[in-house]
N, C-alpha and C. Protein backbone atom coordinates (compact mmCIF):
# COMPACT_ATOMS: atom_id res chain seq x y z
N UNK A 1 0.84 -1.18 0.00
CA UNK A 1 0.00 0.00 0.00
C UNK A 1 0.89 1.25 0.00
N UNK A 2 0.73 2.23 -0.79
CA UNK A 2 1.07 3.55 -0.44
C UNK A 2 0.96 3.83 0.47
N UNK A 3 1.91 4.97 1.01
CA UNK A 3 1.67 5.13 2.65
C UNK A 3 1.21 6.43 2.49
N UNK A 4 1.57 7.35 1.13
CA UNK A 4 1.24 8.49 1.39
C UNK A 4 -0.68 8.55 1.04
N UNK A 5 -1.05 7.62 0.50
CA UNK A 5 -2.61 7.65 -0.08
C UNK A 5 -3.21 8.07 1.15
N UNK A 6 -3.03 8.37 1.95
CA UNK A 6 -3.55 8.98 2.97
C UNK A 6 -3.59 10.14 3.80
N UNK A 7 -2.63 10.95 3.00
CA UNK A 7 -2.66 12.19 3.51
C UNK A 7 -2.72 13.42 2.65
N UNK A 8 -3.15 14.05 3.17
CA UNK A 8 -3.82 15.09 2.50
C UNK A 8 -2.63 16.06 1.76
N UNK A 9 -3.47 16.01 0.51
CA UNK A 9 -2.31 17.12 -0.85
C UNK A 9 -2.97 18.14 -0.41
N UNK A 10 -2.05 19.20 0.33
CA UNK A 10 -2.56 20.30 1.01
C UNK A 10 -2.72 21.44 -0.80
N UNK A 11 -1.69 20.85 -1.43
CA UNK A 11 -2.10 22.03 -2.94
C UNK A 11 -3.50 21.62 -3.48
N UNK A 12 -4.30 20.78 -2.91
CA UNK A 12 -5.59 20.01 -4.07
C UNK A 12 -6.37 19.77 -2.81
N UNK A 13 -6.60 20.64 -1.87
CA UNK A 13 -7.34 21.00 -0.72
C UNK A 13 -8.46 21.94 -0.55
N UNK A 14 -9.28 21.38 -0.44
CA UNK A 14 -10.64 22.57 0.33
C UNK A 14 -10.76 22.20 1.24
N UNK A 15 -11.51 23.16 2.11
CA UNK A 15 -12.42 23.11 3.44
C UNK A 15 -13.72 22.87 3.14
N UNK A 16 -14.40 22.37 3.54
CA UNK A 16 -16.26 22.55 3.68
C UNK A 16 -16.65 22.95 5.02
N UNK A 17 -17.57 23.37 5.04
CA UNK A 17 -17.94 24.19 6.05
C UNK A 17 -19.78 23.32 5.91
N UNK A 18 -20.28 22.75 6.58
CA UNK A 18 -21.77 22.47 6.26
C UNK A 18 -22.64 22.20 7.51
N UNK A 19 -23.19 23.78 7.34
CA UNK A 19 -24.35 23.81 7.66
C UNK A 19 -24.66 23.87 9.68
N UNK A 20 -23.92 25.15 9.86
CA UNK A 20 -23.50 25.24 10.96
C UNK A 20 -24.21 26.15 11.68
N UNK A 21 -25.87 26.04 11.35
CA UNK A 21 -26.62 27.20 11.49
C UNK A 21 -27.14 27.99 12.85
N UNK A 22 -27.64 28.54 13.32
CA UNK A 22 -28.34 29.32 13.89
C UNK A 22 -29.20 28.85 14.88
N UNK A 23 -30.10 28.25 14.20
CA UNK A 23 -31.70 27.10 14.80
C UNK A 23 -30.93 26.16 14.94
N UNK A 24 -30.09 25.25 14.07
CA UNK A 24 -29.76 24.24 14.12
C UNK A 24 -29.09 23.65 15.68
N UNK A 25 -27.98 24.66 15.78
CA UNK A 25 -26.70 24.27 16.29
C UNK A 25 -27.41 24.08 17.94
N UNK A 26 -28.56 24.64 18.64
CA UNK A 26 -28.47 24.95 20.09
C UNK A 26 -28.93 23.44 20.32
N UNK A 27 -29.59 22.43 19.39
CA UNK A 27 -29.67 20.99 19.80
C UNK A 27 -28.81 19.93 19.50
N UNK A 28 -27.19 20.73 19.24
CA UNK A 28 -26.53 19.51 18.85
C UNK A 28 -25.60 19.39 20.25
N UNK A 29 -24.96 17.91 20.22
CA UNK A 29 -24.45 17.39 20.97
C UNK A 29 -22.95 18.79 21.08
N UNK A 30 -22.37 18.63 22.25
CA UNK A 30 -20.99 19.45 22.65
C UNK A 30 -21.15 20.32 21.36
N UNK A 31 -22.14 21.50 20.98
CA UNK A 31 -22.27 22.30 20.41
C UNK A 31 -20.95 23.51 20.08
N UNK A 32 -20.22 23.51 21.35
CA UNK A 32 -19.24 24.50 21.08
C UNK A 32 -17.85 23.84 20.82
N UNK A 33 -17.65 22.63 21.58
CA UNK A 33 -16.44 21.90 20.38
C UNK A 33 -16.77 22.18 19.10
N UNK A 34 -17.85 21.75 18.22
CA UNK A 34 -18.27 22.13 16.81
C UNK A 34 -17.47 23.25 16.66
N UNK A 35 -18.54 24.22 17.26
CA UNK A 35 -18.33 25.77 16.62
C UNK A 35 -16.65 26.13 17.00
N UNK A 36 -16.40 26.06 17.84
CA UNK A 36 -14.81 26.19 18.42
C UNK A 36 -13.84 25.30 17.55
N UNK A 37 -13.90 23.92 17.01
CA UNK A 37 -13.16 23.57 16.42
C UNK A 37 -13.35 24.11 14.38
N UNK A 38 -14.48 24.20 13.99
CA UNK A 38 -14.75 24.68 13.25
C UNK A 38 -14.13 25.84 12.48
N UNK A 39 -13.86 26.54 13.49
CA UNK A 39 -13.18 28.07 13.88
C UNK A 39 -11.40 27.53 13.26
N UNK A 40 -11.41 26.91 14.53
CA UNK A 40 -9.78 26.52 14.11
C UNK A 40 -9.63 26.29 12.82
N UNK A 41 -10.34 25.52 12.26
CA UNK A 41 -9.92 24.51 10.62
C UNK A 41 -10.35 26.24 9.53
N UNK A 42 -11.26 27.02 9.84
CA UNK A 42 -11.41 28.15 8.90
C UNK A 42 -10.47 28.91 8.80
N UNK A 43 -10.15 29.39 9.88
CA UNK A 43 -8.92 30.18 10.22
C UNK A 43 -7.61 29.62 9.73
N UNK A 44 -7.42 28.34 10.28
CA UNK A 44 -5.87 27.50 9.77
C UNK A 44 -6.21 27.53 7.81
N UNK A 45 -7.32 27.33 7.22
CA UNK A 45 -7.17 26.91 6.20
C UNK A 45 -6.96 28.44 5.38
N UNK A 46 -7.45 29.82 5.74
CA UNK A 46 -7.21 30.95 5.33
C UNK A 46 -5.50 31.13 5.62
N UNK A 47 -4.77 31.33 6.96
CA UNK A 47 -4.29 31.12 6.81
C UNK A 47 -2.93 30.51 5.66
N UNK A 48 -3.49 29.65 5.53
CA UNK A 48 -2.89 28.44 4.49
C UNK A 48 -3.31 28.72 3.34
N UNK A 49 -4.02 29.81 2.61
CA UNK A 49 -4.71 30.33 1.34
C UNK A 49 -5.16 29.06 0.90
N UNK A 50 -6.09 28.35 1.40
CA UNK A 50 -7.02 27.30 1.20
C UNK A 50 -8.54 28.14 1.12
N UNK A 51 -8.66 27.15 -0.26
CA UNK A 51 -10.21 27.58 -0.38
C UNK A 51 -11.53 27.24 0.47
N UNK A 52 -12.36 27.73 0.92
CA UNK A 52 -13.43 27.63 1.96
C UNK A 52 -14.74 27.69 1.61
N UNK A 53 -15.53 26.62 1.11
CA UNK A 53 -16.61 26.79 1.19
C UNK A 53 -17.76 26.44 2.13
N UNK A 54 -18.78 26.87 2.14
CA UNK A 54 -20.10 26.86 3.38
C UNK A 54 -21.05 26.95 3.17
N UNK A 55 -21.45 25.82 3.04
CA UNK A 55 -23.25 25.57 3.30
C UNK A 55 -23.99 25.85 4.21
N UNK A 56 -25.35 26.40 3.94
CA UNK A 56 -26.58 26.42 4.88
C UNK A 56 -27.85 25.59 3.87
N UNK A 57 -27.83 25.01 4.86
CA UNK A 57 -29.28 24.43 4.63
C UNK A 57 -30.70 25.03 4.85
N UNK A 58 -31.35 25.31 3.99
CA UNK A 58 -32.89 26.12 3.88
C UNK A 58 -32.75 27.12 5.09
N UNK A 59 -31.90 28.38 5.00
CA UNK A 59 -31.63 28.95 5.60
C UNK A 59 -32.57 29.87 6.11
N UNK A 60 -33.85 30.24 5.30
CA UNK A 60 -35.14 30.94 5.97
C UNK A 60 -35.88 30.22 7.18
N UNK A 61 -35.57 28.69 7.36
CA UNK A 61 -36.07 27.78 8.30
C UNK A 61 -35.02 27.83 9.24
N UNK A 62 -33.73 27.06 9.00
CA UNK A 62 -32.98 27.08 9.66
C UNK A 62 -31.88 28.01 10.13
N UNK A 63 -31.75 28.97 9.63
CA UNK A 63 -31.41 30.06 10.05
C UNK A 63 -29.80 30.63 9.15
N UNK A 64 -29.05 31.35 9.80
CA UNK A 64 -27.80 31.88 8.96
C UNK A 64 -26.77 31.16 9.64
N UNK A 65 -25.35 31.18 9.24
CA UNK A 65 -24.42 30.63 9.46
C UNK A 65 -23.65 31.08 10.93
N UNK A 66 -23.41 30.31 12.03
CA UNK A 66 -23.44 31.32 13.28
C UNK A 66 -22.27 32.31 13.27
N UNK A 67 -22.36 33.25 13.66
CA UNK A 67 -21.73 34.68 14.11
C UNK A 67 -19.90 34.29 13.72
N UNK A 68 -19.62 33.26 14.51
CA UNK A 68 -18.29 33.04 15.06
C UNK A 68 -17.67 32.55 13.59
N UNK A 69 -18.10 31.59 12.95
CA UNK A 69 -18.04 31.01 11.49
C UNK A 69 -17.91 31.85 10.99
N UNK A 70 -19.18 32.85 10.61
CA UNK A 70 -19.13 33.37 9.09
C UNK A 70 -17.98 34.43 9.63
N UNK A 71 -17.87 34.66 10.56
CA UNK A 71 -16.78 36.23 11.10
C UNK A 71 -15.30 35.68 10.49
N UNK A 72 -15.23 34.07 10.57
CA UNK A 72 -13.72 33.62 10.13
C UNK A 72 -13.65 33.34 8.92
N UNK A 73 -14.83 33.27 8.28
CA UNK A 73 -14.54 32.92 6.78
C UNK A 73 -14.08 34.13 5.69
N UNK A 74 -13.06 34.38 5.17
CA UNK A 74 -12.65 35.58 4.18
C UNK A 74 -13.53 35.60 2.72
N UNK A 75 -14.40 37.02 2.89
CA UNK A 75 -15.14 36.76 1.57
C UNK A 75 -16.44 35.70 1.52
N UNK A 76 -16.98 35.52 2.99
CA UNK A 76 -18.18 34.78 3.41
C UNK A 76 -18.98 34.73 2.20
N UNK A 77 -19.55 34.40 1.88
CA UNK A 77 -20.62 33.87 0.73
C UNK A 77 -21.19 32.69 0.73
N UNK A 78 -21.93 32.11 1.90
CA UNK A 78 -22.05 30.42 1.78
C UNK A 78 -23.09 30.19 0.54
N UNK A 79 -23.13 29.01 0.17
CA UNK A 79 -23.93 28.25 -0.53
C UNK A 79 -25.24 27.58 0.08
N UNK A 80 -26.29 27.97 -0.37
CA UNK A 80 -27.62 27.98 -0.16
C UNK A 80 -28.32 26.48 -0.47
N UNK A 81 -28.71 25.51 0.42
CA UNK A 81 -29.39 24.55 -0.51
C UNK A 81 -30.51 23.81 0.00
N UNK A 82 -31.24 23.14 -0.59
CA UNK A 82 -32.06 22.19 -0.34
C UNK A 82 -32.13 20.92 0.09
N UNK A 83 -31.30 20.28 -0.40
CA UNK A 83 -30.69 19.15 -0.47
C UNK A 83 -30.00 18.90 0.88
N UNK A 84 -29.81 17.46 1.58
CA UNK A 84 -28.71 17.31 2.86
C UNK A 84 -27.74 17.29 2.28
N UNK A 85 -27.12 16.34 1.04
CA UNK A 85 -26.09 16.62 -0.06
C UNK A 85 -25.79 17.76 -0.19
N UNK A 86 -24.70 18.75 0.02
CA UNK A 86 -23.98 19.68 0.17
C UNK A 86 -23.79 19.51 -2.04
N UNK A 87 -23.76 18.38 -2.39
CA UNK A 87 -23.77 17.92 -3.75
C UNK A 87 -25.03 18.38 -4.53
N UNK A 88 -25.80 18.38 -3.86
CA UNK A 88 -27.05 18.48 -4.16
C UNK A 88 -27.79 19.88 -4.53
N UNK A 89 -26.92 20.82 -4.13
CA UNK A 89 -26.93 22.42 -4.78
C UNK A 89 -25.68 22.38 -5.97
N UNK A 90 -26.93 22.90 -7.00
CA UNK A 90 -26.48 23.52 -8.47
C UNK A 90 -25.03 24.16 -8.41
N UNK A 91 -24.12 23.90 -8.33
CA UNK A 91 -22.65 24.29 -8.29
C UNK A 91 -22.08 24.12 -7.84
N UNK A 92 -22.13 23.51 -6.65
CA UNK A 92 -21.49 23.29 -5.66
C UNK A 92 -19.78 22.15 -6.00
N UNK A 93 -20.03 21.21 -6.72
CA UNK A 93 -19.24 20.54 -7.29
C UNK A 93 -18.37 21.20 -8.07
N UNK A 94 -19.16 21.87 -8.94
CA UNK A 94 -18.35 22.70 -9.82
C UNK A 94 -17.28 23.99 -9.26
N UNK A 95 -18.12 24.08 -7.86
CA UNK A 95 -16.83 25.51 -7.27
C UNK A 95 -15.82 24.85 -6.67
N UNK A 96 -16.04 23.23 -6.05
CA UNK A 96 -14.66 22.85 -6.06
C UNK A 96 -13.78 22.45 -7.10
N UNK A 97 -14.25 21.86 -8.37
CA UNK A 97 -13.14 21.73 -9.02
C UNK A 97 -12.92 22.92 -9.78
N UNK A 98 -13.54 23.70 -10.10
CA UNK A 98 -13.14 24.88 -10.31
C UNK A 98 -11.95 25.90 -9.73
N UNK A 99 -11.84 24.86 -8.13
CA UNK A 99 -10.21 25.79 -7.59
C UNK A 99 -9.27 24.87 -7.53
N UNK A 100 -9.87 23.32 -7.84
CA UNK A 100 -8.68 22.52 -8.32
C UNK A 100 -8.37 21.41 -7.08
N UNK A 101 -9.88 21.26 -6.07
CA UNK A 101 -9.91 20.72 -5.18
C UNK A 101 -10.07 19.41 -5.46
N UNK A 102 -9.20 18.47 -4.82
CA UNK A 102 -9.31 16.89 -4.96
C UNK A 102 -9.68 16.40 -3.57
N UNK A 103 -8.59 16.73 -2.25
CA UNK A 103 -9.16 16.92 -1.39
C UNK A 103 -10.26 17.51 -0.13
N UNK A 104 -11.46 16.91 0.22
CA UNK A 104 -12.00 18.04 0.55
C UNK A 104 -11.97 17.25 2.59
N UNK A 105 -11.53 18.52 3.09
CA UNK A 105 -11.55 18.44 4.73
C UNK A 105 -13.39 18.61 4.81
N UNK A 106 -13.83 17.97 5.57
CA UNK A 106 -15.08 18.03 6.25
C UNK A 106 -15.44 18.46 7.29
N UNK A 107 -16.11 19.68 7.93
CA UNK A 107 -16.50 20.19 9.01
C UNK A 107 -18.29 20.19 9.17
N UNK A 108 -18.79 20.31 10.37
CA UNK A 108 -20.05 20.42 10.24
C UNK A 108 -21.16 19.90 11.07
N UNK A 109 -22.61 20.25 11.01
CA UNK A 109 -23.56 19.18 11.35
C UNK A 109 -24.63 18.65 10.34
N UNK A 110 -25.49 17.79 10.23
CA UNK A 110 -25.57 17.00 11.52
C UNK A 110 -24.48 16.08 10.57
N UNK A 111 -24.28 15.33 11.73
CA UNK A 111 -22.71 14.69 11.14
C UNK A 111 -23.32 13.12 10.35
N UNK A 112 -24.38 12.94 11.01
CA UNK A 112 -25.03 11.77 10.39
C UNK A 112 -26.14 11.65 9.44
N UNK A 113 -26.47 13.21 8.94
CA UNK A 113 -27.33 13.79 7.69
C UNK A 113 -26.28 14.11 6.96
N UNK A 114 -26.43 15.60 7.05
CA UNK A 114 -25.82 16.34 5.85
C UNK A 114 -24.11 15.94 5.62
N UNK A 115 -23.67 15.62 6.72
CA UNK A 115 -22.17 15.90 6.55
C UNK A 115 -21.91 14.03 5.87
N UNK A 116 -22.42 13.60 6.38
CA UNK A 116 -22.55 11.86 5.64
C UNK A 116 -23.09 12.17 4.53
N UNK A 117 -23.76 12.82 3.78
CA UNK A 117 -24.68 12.59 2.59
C UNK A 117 -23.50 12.97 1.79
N UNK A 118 -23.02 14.00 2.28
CA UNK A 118 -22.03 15.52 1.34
C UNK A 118 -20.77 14.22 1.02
N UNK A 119 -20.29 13.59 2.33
CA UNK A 119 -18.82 12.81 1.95
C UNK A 119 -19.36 11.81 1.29
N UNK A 120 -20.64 11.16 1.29
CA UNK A 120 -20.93 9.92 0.43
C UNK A 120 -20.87 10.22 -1.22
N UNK A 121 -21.42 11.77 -1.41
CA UNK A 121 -21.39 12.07 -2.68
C UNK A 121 -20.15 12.10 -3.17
N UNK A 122 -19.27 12.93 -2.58
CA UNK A 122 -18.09 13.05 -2.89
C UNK A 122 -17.03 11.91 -3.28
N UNK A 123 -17.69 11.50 -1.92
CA UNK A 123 -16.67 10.03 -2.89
C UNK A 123 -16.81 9.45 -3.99
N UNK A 124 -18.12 9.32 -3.92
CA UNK A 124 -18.65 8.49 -5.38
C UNK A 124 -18.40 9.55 -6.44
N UNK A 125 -17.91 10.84 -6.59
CA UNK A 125 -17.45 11.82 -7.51
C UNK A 125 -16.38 11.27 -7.65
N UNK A 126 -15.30 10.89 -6.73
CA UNK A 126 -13.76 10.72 -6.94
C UNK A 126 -12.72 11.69 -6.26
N UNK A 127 -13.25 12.40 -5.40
CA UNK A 127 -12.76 13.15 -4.09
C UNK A 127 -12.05 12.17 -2.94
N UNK A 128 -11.24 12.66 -2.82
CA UNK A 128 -10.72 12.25 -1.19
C UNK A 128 -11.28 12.97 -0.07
N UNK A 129 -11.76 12.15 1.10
CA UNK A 129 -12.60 13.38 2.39
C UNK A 129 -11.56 13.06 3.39
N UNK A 130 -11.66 14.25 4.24
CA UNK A 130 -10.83 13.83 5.60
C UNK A 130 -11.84 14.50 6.49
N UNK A 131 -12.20 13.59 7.24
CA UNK A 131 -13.88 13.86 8.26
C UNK A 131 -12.76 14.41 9.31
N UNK A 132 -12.71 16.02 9.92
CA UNK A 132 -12.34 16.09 10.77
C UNK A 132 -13.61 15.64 12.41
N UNK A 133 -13.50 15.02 12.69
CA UNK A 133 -14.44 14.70 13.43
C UNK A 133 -14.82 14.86 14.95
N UNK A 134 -13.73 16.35 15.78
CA UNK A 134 -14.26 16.67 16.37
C UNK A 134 -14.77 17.77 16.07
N UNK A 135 -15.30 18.03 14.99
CA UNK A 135 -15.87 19.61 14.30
C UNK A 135 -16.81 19.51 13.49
N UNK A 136 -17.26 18.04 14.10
CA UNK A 136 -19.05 17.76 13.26
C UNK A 136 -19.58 16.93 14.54
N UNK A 137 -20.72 17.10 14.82
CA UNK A 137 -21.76 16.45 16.01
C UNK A 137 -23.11 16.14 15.17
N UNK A 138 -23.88 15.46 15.68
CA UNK A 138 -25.04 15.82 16.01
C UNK A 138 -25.98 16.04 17.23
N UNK A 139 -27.36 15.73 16.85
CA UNK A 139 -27.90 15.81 17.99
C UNK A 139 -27.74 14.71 19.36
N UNK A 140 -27.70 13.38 18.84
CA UNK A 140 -26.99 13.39 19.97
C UNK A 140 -25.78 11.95 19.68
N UNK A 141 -25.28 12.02 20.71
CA UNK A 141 -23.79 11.34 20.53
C UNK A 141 -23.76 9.87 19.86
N UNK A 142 -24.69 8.86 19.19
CA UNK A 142 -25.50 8.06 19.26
C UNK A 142 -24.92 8.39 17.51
N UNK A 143 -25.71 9.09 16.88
CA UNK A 143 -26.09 9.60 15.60
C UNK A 143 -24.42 10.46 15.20
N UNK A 144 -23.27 10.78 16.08
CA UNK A 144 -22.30 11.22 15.93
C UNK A 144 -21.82 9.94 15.33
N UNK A 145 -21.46 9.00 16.35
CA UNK A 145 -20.84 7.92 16.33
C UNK A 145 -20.85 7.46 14.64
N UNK A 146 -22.43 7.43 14.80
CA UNK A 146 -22.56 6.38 13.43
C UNK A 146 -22.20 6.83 11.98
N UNK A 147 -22.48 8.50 12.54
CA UNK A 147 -21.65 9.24 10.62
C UNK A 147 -21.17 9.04 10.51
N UNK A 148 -19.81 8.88 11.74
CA UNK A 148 -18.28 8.64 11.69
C UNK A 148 -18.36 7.46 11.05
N UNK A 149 -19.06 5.96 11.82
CA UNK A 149 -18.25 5.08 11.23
C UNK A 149 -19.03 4.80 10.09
N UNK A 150 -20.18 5.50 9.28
CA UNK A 150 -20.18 5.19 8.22
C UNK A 150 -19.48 5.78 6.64
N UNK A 151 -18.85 7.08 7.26
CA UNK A 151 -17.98 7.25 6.47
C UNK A 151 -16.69 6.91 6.75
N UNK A 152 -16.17 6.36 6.84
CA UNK A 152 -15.30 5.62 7.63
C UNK A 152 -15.34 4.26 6.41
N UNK A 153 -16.51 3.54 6.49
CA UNK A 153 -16.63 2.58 6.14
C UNK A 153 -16.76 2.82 4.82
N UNK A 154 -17.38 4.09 4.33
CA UNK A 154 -17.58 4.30 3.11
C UNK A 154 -15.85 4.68 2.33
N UNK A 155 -15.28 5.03 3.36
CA UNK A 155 -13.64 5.08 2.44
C UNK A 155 -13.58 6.65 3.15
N UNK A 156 -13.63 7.72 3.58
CA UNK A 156 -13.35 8.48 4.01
C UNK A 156 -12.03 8.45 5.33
N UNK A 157 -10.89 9.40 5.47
CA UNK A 157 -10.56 8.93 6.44
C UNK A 157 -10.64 10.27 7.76
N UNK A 158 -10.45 9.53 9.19
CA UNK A 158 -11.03 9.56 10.07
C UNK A 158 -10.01 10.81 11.06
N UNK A 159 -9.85 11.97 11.01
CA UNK A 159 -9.02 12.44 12.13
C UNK A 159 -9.46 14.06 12.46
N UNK A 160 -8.63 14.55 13.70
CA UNK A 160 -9.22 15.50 14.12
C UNK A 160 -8.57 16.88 14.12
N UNK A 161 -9.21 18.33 14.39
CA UNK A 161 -8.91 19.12 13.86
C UNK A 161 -7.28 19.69 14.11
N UNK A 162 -6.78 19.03 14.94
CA UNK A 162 -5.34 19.37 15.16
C UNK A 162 -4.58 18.41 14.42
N UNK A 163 -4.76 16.87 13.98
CA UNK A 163 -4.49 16.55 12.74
C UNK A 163 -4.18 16.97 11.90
N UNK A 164 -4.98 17.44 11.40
CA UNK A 164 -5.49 18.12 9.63
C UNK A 164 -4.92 19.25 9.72
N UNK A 165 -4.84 20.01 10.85
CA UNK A 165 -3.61 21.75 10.72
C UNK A 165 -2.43 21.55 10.45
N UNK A 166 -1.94 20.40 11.52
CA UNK A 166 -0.45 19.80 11.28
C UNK A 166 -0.27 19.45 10.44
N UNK A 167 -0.82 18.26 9.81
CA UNK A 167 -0.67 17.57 8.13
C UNK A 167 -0.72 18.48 7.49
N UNK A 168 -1.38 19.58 7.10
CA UNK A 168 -1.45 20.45 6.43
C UNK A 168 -0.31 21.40 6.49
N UNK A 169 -0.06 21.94 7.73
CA UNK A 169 1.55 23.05 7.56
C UNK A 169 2.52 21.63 7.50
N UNK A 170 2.59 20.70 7.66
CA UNK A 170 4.15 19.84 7.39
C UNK A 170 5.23 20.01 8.08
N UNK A 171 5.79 21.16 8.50
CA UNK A 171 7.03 21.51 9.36
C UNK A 171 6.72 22.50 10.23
N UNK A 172 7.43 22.88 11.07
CA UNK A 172 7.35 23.78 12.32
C UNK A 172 8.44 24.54 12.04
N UNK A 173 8.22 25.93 12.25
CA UNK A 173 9.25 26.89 11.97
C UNK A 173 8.65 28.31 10.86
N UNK A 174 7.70 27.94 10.14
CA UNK A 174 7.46 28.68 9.09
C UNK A 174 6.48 29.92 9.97
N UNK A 175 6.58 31.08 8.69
CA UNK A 175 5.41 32.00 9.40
C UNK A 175 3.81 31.16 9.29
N UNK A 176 3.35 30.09 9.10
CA UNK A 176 1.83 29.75 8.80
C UNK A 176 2.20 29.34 10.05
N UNK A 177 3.34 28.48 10.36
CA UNK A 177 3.34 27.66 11.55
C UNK A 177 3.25 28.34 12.70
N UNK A 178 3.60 29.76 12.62
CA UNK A 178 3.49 30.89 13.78
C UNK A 178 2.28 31.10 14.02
N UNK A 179 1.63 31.41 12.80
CA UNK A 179 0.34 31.81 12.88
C UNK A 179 -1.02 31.03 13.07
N UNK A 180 -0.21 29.81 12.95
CA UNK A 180 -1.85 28.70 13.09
C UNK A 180 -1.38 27.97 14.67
N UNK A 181 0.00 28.33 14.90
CA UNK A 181 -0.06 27.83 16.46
C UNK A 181 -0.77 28.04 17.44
N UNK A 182 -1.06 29.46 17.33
CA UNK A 182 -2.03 29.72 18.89
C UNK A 182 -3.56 29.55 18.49
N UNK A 183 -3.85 28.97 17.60
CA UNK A 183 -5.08 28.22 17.15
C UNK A 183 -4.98 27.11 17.84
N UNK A 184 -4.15 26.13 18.26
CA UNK A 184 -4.10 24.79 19.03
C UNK A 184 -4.03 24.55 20.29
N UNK A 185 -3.44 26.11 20.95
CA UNK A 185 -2.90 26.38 21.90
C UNK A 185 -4.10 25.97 23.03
């Protein structure tokens, strides 16, 4: 086996951001790990001039993207949809390969709807996912568990948001590495 097939080509990298709303978020499980780790991976991936995109789901129901999120995202603009498939809005596919994304990092809720639907699509596109998975919940810990291990099972792989910063800067010493440190801290 390749050893590297598993880690993330930080040049052929996006973020997703899905669906981290307003209404949504006050019934999910450890709600502010989410939003708090969430934070980290937006910030580290700007930082890192990584592209960022963000879903809301039927956002007149469920509300806007919370405060703390959209404040870290550069050039906020989320993507609007219907669908739990993050795939499932008219472009959405197309704005990642459009920046040349192969890898896509996963953030989000509910981790066993939308954020499972979004990595199931993806894969079956031909994407690599990396479920950061303390920065998706759901409602309750039960329904966490099982997104995980069904994307997991579906071929996605499995790690968490201090993972995916590190893999991503590679060495210690650089100015990103200055700057995404006291993000972990």
């Amino acid at each position: 086996m390749n050893t590297t097939s598993h880690r993330i080509a930080r040049d052929k990298s996006g973020l997703v951001v899905v669906d981290i709303q307003e209404r949504l978020l006050p019934a999910i499980h450890e709600k502010e790990r989410v939003v708090a780790n969430a934070v980290r991976l937006v910030k580290g991936a700007a930082i890192m001039g990584m592209p960022i995109f963000v879903t809301e789901q039927y956002r007149r129901g469920i509300g806007a993207t919370v405060p703390e999120v959209a404040a870290a995202v550069p050039g906020f603009a989320p993507m609007e949809k219907m669908t739990f498939s993050s795939c499932g809005r008219e472009g959405f596919v197309a704005a990642l390969e459009a920046r040349g994304v192969r890898d896509v990092i996963l953030c989000g809720i509910e981790a066993h709807v939308c954020v499972t639907q979004t990595c199931l699509d993806l894969l079956a596109k031909g994407f690599r996912i990396f479920i950061a998975a303390d920065a998706i919940s759901s409602r309750t810990p039960e329904n966490h568990r099982m997104g995980v291990e069904r994307m997991r099972d579906a071929g996605a792989v499995i790690a968490s948001t201090e993972m995916v910063l590190f893999e991503l800067l590679g060495c210690a010493g650089t100015d990103e590495f200055k700057q995404v440190l006291p993000l972990v801290k």
